[in-house]
C-alpha atoms as a PDB file:
ATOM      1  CA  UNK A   1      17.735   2.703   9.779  1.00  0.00           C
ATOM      2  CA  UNK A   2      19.595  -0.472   9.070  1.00  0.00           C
ATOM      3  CA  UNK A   3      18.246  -3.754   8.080  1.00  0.00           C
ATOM      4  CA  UNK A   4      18.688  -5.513  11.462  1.00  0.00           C
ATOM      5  CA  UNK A   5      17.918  -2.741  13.547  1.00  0.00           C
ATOM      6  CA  UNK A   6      14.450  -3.452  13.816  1.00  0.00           C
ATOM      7  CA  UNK A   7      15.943  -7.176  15.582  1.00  0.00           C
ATOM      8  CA  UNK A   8      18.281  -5.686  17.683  1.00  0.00           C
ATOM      9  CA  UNK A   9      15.784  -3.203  19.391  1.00  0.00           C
ATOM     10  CA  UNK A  10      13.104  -6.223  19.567  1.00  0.00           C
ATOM     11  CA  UNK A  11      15.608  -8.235  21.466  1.00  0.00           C
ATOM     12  CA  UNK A  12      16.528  -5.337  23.795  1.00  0.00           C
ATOM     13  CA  UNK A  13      12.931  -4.127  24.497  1.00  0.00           C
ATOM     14  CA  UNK A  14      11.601  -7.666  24.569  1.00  0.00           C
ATOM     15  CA  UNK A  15       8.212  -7.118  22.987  1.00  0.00           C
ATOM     16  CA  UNK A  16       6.879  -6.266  20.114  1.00  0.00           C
ATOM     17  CA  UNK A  17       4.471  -3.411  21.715  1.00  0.00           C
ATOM     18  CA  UNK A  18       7.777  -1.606  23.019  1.00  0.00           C
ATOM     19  CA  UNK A  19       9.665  -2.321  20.542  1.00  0.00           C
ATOM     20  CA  UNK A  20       7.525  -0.615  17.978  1.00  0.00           C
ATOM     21  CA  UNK A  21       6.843   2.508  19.953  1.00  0.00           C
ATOM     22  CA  UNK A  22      10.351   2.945  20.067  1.00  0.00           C
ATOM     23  CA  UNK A  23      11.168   2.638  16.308  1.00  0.00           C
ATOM     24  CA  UNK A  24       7.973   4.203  15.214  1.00  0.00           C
ATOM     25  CA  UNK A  25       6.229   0.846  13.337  1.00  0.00           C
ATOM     26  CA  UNK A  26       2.790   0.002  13.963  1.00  0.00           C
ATOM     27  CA  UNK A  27       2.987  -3.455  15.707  1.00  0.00           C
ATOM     28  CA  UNK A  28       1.696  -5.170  12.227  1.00  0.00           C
ATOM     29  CA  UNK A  29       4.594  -3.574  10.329  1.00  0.00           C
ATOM     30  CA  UNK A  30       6.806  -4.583  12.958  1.00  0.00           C
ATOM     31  CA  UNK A  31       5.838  -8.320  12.917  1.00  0.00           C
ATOM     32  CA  UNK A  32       6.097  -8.102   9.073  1.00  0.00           C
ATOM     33  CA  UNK A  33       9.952  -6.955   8.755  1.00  0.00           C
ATOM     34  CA  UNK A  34      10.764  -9.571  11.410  1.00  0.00           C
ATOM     35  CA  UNK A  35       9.326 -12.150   9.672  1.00  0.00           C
ATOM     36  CA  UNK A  36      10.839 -10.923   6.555  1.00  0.00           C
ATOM     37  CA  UNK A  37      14.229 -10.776   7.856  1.00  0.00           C
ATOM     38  CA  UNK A  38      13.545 -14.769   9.088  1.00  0.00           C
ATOM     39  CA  UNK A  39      12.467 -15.947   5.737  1.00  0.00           C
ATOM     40  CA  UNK A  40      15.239 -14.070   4.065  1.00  0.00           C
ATOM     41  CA  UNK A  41      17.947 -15.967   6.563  1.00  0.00           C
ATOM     42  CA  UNK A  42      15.931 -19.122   6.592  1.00  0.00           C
ATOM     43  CA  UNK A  43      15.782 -19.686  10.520  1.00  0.00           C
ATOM     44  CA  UNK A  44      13.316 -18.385  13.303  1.00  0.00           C
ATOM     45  CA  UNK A  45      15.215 -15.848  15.275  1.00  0.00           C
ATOM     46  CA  UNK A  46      12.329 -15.364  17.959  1.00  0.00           C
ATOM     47  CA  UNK A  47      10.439 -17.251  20.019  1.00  0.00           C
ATOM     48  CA  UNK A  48       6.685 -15.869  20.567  1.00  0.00           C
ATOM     49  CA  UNK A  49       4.719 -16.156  23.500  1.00  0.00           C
ATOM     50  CA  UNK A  50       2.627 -14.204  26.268  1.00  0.00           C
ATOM     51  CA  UNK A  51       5.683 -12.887  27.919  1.00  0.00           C
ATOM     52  CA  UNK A  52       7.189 -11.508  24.540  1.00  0.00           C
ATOM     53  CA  UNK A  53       9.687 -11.860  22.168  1.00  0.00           C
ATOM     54  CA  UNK A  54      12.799 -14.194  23.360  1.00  0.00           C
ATOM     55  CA  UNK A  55      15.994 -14.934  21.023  1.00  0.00           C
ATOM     56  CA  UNK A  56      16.188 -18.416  19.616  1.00  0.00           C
ATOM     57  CA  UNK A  57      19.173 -19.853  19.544  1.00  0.00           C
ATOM     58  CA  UNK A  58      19.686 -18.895  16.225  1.00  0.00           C
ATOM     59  CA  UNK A  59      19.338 -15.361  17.338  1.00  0.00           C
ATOM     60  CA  UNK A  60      21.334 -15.450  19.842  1.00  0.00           C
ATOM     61  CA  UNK A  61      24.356 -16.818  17.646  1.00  0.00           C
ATOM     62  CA  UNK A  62      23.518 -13.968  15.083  1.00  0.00           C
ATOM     63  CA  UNK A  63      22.738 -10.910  17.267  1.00  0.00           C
ATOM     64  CA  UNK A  64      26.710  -9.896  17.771  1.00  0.00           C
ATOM     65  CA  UNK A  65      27.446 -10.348  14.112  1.00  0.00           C
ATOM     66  CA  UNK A  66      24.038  -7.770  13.400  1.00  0.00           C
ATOM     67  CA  UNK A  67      25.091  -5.176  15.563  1.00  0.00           C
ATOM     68  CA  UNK A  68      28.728  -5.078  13.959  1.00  0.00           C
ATOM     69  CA  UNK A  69      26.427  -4.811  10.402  1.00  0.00           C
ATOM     70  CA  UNK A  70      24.343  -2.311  12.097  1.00  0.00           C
ATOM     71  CA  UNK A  71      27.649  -0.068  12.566  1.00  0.00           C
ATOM     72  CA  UNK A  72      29.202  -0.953   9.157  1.00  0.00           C
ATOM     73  CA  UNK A  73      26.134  -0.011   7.408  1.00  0.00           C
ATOM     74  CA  UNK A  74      25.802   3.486   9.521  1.00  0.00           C
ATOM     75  CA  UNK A  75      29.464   4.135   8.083  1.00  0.00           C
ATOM     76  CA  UNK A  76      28.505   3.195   4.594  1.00  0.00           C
ATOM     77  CA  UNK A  77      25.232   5.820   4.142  1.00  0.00           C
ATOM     78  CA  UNK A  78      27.801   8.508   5.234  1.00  0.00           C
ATOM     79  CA  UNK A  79      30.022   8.011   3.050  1.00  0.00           C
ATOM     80  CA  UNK A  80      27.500   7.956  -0.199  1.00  0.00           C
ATOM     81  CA  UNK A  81      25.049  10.603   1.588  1.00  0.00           C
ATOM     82  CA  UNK A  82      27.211  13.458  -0.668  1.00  0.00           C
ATOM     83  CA  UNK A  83      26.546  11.484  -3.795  1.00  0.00           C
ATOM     84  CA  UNK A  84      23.076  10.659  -3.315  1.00  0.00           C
ATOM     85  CA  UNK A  85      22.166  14.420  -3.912  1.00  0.00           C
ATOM     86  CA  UNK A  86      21.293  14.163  -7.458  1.00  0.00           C
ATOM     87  CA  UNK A  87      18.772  11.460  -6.882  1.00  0.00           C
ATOM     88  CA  UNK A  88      15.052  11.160  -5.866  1.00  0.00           C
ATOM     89  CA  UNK A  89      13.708   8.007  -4.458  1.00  0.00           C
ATOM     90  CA  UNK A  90       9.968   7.601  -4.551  1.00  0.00           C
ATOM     91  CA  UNK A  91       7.978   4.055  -3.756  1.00  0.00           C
ATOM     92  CA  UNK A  92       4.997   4.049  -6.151  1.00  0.00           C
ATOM     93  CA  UNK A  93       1.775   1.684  -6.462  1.00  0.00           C
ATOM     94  CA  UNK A  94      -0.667   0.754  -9.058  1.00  0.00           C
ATOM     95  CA  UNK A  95      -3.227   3.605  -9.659  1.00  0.00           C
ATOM     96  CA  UNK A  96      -0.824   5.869  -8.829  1.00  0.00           C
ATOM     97  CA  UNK A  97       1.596   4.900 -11.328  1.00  0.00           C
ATOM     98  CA  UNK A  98      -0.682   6.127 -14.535  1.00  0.00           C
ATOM     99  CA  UNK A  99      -3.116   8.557 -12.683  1.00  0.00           C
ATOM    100  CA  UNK A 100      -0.719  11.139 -11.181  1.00  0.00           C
ATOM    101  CA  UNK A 101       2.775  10.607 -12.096  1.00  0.00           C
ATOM    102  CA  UNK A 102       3.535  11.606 -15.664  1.00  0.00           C
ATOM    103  CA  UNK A 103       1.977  14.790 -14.871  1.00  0.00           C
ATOM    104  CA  UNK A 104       3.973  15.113 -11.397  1.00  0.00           C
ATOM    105  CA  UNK A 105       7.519  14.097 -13.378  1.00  0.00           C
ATOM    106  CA  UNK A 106       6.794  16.746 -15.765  1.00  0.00           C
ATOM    107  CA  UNK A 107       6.372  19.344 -13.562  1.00  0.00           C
ATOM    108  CA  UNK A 108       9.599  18.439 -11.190  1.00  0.00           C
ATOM    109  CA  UNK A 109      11.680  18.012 -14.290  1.00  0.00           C
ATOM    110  CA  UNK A 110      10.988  21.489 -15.512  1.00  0.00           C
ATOM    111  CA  UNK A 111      12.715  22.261 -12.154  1.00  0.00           C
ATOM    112  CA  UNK A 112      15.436  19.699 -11.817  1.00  0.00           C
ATOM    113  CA  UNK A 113      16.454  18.608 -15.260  1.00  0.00           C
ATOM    114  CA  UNK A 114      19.350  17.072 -13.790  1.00  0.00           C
ATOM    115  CA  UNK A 115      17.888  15.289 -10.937  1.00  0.00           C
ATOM    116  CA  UNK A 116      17.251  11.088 -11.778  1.00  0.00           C
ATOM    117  CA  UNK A 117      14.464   9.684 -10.188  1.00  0.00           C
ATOM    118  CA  UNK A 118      14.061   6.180  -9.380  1.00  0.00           C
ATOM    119  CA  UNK A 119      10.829   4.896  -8.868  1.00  0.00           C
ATOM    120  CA  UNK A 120      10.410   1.735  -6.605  1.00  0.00           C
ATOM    121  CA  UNK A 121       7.023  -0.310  -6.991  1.00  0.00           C
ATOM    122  CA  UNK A 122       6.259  -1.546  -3.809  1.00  0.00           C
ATOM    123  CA  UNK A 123       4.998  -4.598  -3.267  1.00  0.00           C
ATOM    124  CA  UNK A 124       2.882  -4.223  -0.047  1.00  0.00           C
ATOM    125  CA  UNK A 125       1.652  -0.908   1.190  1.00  0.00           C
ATOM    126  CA  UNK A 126       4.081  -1.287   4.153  1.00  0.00           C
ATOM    127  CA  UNK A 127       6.874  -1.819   2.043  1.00  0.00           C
ATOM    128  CA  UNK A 128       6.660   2.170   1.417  1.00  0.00           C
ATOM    129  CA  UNK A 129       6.502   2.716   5.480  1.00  0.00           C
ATOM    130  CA  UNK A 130       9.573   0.610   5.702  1.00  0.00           C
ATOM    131  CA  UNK A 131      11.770   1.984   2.847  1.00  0.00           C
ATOM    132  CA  UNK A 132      11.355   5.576   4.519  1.00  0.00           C
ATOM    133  CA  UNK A 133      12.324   4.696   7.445  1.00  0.00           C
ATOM    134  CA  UNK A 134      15.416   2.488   6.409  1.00  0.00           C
ATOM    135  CA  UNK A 135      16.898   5.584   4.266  1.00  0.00           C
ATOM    136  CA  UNK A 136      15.989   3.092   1.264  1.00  0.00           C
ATOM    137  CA  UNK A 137      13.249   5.884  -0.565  1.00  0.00           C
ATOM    138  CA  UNK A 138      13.005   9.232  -0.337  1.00  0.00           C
ATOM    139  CA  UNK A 139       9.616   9.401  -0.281  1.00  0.00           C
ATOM    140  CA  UNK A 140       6.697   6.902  -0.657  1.00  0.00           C
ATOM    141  CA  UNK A 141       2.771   7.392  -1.854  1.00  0.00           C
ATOM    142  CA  UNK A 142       1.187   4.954   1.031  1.00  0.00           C
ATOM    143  CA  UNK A 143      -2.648   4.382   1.479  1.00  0.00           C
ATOM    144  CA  UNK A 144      -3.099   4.097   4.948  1.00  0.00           C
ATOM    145  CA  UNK A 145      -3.250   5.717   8.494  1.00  0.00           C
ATOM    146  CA  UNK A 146       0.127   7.826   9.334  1.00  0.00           C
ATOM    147  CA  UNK A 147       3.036   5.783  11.187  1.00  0.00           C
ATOM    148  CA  UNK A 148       4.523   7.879  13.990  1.00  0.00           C
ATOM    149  CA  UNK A 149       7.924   9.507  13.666  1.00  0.00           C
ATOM    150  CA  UNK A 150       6.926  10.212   9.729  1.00  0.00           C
ATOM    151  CA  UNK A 151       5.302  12.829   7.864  1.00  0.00           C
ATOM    152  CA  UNK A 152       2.084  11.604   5.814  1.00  0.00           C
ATOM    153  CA  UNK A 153       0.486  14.454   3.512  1.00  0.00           C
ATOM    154  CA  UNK A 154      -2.550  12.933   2.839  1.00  0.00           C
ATOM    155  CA  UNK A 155      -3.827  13.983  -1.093  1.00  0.00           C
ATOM    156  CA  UNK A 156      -6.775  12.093  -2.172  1.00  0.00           C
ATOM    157  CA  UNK A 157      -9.692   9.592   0.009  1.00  0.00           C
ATOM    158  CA  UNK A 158     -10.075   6.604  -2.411  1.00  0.00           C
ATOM    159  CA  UNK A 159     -13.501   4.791  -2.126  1.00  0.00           C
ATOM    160  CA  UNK A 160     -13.907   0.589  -2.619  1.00  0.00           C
ATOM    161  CA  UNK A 161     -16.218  -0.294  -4.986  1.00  0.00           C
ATOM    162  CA  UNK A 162     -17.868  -3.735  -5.591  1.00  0.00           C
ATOM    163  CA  UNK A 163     -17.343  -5.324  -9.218  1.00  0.00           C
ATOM    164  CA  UNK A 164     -19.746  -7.665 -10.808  1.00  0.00           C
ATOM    165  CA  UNK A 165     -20.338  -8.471 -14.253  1.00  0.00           C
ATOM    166  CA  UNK A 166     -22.763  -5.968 -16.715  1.00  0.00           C
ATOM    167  CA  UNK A 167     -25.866  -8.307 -16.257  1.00  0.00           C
ATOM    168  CA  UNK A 168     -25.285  -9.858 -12.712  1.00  0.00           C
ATOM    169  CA  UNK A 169     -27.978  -9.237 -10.665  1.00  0.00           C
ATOM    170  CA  UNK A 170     -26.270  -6.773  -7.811  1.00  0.00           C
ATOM    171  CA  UNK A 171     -24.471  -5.027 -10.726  1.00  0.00           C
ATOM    172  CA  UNK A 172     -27.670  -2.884 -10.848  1.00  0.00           C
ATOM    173  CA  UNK A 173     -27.696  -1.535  -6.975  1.00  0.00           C
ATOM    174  CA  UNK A 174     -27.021   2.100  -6.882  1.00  0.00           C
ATOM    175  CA  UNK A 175     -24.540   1.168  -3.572  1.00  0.00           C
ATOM    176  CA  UNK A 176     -24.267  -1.718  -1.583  1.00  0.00           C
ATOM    177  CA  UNK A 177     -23.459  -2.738   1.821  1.00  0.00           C
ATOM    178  CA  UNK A 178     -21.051  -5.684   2.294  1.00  0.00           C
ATOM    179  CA  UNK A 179     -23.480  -7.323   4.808  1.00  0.00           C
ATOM    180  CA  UNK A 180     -25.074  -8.133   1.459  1.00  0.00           C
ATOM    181  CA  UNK A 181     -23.153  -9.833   0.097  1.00  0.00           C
ATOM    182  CA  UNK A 182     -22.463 -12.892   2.621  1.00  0.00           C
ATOM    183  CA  UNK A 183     -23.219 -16.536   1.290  1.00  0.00           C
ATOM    184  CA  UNK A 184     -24.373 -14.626  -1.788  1.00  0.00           C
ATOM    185  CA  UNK A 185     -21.976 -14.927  -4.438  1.00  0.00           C
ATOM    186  CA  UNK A 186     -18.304 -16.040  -5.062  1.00  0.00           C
ATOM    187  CA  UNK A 187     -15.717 -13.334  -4.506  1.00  0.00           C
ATOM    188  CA  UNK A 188     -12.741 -13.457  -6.599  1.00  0.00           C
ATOM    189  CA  UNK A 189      -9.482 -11.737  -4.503  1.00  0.00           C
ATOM    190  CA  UNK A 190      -7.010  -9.705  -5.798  1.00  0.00           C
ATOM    191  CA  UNK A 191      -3.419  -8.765  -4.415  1.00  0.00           C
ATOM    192  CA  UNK A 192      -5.135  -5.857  -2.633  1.00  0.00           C
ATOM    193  CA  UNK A 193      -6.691  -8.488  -0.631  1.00  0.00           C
ATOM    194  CA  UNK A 194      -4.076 -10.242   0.495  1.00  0.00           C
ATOM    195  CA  UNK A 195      -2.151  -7.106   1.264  1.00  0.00           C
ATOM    196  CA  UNK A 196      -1.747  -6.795   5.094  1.00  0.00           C
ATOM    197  CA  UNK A 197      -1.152  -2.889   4.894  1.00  0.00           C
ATOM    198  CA  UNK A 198      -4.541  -2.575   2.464  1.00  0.00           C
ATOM    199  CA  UNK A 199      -8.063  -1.853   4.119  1.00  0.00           C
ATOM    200  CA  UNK A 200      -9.448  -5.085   2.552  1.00  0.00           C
ATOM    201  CA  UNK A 201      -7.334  -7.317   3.907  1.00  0.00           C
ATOM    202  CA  UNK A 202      -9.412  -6.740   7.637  1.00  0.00           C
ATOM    203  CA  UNK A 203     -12.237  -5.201   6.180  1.00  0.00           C
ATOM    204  CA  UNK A 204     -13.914  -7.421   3.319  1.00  0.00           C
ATOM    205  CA  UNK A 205     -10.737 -10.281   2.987  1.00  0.00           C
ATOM    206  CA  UNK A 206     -11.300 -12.122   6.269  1.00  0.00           C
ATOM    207  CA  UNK A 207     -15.473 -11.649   5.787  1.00  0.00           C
ATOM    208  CA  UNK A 208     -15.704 -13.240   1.681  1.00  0.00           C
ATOM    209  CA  UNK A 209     -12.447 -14.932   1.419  1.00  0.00           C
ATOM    210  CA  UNK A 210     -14.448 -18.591   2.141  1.00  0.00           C
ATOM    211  CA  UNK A 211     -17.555 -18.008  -0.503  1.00  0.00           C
ATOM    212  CA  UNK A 212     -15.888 -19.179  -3.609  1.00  0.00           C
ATOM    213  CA  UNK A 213     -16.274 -21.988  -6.082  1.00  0.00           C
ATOM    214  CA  UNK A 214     -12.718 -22.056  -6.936  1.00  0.00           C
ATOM    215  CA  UNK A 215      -9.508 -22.284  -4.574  1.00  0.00           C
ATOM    216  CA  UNK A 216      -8.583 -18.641  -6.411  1.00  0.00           C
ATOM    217  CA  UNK A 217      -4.863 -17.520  -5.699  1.00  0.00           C
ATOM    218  CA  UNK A 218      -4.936 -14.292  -5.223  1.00  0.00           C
ATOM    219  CA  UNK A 219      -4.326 -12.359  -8.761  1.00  0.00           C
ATOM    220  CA  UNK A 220      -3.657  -8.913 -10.516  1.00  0.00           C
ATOM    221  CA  UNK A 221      -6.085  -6.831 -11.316  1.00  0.00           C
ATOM    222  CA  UNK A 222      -6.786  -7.392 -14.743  1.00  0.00           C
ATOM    223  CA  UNK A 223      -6.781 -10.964 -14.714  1.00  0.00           C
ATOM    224  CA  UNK A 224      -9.380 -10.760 -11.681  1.00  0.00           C
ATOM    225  CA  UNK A 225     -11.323  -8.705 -13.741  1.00  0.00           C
ATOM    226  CA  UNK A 226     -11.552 -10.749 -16.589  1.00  0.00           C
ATOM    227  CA  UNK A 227     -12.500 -13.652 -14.434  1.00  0.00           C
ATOM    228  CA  UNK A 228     -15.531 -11.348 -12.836  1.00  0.00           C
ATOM    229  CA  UNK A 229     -16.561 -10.451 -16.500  1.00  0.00           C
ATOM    230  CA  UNK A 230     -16.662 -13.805 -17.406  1.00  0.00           C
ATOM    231  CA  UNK A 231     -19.648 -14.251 -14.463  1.00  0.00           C
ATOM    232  CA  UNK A 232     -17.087 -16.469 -12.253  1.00  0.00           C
ATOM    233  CA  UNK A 233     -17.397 -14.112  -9.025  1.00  0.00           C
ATOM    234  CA  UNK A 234     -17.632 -10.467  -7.849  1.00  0.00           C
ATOM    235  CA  UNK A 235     -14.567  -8.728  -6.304  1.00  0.00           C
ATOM    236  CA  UNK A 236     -13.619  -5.392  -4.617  1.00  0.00           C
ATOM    237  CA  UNK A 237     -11.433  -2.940  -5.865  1.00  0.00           C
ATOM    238  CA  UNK A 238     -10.748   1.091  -4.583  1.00  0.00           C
ATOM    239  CA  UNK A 239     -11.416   3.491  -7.521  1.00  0.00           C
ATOM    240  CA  UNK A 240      -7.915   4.817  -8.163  1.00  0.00           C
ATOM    241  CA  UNK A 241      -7.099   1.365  -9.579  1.00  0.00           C
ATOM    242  CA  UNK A 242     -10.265   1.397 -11.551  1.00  0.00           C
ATOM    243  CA  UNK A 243      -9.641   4.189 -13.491  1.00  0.00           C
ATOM    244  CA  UNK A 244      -7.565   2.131 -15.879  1.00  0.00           C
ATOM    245  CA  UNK A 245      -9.233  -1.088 -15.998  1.00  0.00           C
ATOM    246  CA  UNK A 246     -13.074  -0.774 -15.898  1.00  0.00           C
ATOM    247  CA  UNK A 247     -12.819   0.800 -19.864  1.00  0.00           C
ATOM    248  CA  UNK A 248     -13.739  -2.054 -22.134  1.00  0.00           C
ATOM    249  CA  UNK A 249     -14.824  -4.047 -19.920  1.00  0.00           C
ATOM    250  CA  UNK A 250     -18.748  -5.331 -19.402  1.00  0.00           C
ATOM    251  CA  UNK A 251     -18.684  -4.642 -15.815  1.00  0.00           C
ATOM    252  CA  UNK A 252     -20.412  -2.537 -13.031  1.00  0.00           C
ATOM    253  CA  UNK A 253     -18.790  -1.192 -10.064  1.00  0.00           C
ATOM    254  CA  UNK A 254     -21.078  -0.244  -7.227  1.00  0.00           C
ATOM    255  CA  UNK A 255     -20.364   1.864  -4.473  1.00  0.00           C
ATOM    256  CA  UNK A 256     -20.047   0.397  -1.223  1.00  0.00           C
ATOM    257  CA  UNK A 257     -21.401   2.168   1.752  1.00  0.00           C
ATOM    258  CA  UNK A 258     -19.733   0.695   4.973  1.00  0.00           C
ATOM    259  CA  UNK A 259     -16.321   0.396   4.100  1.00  0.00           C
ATOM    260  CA  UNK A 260     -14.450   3.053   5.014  1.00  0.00           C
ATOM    261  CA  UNK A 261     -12.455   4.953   2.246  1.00  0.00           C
ATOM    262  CA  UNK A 262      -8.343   4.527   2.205  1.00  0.00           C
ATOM    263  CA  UNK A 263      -6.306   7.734   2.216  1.00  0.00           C
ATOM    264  CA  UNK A 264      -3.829   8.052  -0.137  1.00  0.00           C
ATOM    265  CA  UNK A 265      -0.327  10.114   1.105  1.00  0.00           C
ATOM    266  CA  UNK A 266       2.717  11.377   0.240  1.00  0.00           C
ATOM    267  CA  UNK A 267       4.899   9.521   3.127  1.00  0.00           C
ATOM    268  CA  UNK A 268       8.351  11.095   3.720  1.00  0.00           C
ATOM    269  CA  UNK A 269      10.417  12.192   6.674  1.00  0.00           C
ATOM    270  CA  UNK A 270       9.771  15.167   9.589  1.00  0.00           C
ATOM    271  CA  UNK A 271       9.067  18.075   6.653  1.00  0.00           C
ATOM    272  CA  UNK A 272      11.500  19.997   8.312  1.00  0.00           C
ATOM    273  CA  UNK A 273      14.516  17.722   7.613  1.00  0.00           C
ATOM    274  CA  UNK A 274      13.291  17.332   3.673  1.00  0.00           C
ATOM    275  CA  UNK A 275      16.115  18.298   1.249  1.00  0.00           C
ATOM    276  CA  UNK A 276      15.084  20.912  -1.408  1.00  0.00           C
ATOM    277  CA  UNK A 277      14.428  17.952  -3.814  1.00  0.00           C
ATOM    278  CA  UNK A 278      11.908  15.867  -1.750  1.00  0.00           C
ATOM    279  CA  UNK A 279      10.359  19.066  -0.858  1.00  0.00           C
ATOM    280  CA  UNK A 280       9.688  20.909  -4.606  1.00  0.00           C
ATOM    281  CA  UNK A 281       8.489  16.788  -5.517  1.00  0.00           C
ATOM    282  CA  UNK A 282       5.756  16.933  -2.143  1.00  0.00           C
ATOM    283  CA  UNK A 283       4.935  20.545  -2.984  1.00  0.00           C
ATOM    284  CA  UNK A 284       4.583  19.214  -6.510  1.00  0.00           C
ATOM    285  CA  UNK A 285       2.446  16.327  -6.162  1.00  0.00           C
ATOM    286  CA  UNK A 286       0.347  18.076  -3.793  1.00  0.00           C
ATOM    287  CA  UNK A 287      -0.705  20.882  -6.408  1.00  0.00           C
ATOM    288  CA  UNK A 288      -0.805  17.870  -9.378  1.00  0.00           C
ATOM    289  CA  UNK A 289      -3.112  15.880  -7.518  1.00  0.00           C
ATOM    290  CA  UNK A 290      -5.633  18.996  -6.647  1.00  0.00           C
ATOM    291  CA  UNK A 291      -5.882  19.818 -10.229  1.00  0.00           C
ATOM    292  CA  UNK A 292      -6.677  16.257 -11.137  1.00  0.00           C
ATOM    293  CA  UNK A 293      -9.590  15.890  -8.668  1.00  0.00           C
ATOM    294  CA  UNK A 294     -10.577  19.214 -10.139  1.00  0.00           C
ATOM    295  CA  UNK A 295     -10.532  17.992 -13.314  1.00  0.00           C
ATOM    296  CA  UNK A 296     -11.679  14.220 -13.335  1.00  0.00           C
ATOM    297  CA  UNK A 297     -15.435  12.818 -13.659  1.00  0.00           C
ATOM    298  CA  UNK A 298     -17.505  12.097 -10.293  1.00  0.00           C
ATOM    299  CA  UNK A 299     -18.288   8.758 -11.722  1.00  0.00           C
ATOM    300  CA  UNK A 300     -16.180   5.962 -12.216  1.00  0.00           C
ATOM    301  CA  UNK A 301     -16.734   4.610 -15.803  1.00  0.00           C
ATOM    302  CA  UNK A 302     -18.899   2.120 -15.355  1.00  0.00           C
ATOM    303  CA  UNK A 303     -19.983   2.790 -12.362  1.00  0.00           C
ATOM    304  CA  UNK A 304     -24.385   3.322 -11.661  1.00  0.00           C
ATOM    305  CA  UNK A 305     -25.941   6.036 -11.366  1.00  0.00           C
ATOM    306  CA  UNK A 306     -29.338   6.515 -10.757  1.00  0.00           C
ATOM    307  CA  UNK A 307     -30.008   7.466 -14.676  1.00  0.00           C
ATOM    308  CA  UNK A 308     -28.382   4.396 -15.883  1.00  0.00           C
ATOM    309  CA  UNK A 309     -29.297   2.456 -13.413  1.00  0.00           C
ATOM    310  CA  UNK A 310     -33.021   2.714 -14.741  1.00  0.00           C
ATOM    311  CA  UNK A 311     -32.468   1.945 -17.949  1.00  0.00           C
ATOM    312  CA  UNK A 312     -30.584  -1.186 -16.922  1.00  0.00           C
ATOM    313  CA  UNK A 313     -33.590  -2.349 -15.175  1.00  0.00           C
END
């Protein structure tokens, strides 16, 4: 799919809610690669109201010159298709990255020795939804519900746990519900927050985002957690991410009980269209990722349990 398809069919359907059914986009993801395409240009190309989606003038002006793009662009992926054989594409987030990959790249090397792999951090979640269906990756892990018109292998259900410093006083629940936490404490966001593909962002974002001292941008990881050991806030993080950080750290992380767990997937195109390369790498990760969870504690470190949580009291 080109870049300015995703305009084109807007304009010709002349709403978002068709226009996404027909290119296979949630309606969010939709709205986000339109807007995306606006800042990148620097003009509003649609009008939005209650009857739809109507072509400023602006996008009127530009809407010949896209569809000539749209056909130029077509031409140019056929022409490279043949030498884009000896190369894997795969969008990759934090968690991911150090959990599952070096173990995965091993394995499909042993296979492919001569295969290069480029591996895209994405940004958003939805950036990984979008690159598959633009031709730009391969393949994509993505933590969220399946988009139609793609394949999504799902390999792992990630739970959200809350954060809090070793001697705050909910760092010694055994799990907590986020009910609990309203007006109670600052919460500290990260860029899982602000994420519009990530389960937080309707789940716990919109709920804690007010209940903080400071006007907190929202921040990596690490430096997040550093600011929650240093007592300034709590936060909410799922475990894959966790892994990694929680190690050195004086912190707790609590399971929370009514927010629902993401599922992490392999996101690619109809399995049945896969070339042999994209399909060994999903067959791969599938049987990488089962002997992790095999392999890898219950507990989070750091995380209570009922022992510890005893002799914290």
């Amino acid at each position: 799919m080109g870049l300015y398809r995703p305009i084109l069919v807007t304009a010709e359907c002349g709403t978002l809610t068709r226009a996404a059914k027909l290119l296979g986009y949630t309606q969010p993801s939709l709205s986000y690669v339109i807007s995306g395409i606006e800042a990148d240009l620097g003009v509003k190309l649609f009008t939005r109201d209650q009857r739809g989606m109507r072509l400023t003038k602006a996008g009127k002006q530009a809407i010949d010159l896209m569809r000539q793009m749209e056909e130029l662009d077509q031409r140019l992926r056929e022409a490279v298709h043949a030498g884009e054989q000896d190369l894997l594409r795969v969008g990759i987030f934090t968690g991911v990255s150090s959990q599952w990959l070096p173990g995965i790249l091993s394995a499909f090397f042993a296979r492919f020795p001569d295969t290069r792999v480029k591996l895209v951090q994405q940004r958003y979640y939805l950036d990984g939804e979008l690159g598959v269906k633009k031709g730009t990756l391969d393949c994509a892990f993505y933590p969220g519900s399946a988009p139609s018109g793609l394949a999504c292998v799902p390999l792992h259900q990630d739970s959200y746990y809350l954060i809090t410093g070793e001697n705050h006083f909910l760092g010694g629940r055994k799990s907590i519900s986020l009910r609990d936490l309203h007006g109670m404490v600052p919460f500290i966001p990260t860029t899982e927050s602000f994420d519009p593909g990530s389960a937080l962002w309707n789940q716990v974002y919109q709920e804690l985002s007010a209940q903080s001292l400071v006007d907190f941008e929202p921040m990596e990881n690490q430096t997040c957690l550093s600011m929650v050991e240093e007592g300034l806030g709590i936060t909410i993080l799922p475990g894959l991410a966790l892994r990694d950080l929680l190690p050195g750290h004086r912190l707790c992380a609590v399971p929370l009980l009514d927010t629902a767990p993401r599922t992490i997937s392999l996101l690619c195109p109809s399995k049945e269209d896969l070339p042999m390369v994209t399909s060994v790498f999903l067959q791969l990760t599938q049987e990488r990722v089962a002997a992790w969870k095999s392999k890898r504690p219950d507990q989070l470190p750091g995380a209570r349990t009922e022992r510890n949580r005893e002799s914290h009291e």
